[in-house]
Protein backbone atom coordinates (compact mmCIF):
# COMPACT_ATOMS: atom_id res chain seq x y z
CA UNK A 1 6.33 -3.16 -7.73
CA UNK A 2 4.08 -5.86 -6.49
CA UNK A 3 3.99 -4.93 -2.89
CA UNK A 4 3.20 -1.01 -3.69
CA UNK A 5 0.56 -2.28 -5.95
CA UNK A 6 -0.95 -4.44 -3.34
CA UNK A 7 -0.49 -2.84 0.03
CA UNK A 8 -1.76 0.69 -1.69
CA UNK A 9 -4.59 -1.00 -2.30
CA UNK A 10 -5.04 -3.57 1.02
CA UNK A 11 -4.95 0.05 2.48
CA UNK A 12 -7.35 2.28 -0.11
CA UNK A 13 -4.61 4.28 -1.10
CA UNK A 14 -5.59 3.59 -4.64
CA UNK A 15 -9.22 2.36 -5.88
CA UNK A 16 -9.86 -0.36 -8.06
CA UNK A 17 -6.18 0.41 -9.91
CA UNK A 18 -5.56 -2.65 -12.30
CA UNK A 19 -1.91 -2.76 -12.89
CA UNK A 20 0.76 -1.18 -11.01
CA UNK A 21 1.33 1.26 -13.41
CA UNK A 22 -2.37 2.71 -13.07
CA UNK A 23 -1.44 2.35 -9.63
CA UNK A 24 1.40 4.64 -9.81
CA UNK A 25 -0.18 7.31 -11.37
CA UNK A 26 -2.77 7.47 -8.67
CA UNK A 27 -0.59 7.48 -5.67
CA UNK A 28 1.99 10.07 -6.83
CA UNK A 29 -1.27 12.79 -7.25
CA UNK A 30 -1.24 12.87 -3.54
CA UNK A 31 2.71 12.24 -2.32
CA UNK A 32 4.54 15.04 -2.63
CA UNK A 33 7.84 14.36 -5.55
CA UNK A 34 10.41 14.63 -2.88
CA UNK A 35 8.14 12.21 -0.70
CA UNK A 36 8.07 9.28 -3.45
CA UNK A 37 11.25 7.58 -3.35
CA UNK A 38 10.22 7.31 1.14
CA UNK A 39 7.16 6.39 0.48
CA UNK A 40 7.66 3.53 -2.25
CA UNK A 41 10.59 2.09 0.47
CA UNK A 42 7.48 2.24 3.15
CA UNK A 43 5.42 0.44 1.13
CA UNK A 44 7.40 -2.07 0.41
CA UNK A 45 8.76 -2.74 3.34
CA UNK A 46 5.07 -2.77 4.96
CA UNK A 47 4.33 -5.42 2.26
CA UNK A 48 7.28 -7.69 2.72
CA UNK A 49 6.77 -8.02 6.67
CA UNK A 50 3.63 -6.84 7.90
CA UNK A 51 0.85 -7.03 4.84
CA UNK A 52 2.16 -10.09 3.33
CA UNK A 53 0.10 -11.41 0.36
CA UNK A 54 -1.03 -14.84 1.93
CA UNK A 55 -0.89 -14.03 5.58
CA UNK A 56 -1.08 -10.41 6.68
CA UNK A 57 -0.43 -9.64 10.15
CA UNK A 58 -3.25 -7.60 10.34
CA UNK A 59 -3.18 -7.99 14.28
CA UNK A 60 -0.20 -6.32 14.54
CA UNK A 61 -0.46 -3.60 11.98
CA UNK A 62 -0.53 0.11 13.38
CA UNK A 63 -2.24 1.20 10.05
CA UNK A 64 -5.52 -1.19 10.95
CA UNK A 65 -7.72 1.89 11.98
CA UNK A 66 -7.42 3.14 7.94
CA UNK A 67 -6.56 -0.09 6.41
CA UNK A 68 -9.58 -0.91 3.82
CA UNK A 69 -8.95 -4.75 3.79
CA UNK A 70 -8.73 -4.97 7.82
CA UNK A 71 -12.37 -3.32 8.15
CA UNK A 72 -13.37 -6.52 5.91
């Protein structure tokens, strides 16, 4: 999914992943199996109305203290 793919990595959650599958297989080392299906529905609904691909609302994010691209 495009906003998993981007968000995880807006937020470091992956590092320098290329496709979304590579993606995948980085994020689900650390969430726990059961966690995965939550966690995908997170991140795509942080993506669709909060880190939005042209304009994120980085000023009214509550992840900005971790977030890798707000520190930029």
């Amino acid at each position: 999914d495009t906003h998993v793919f981007r968000v995880s990595a807006r937020l470091g959650l992956t590092i320098k992943a290329k496709t979304p599958l590579s993606a995948e297989k980085q994020l689900v080392k650390y969430i726990p199996e059961e966690d995965i299906p939550l966690a995908h529905h997170w991140l795509i609904l942080h993506g669709r109305y909060t880190c939005k691909a042209k304009n994120p609302e980085c000023n009214t994010c509550g992840l900005q203290q971790i977030c890798s691209f707000h520190k930029i």
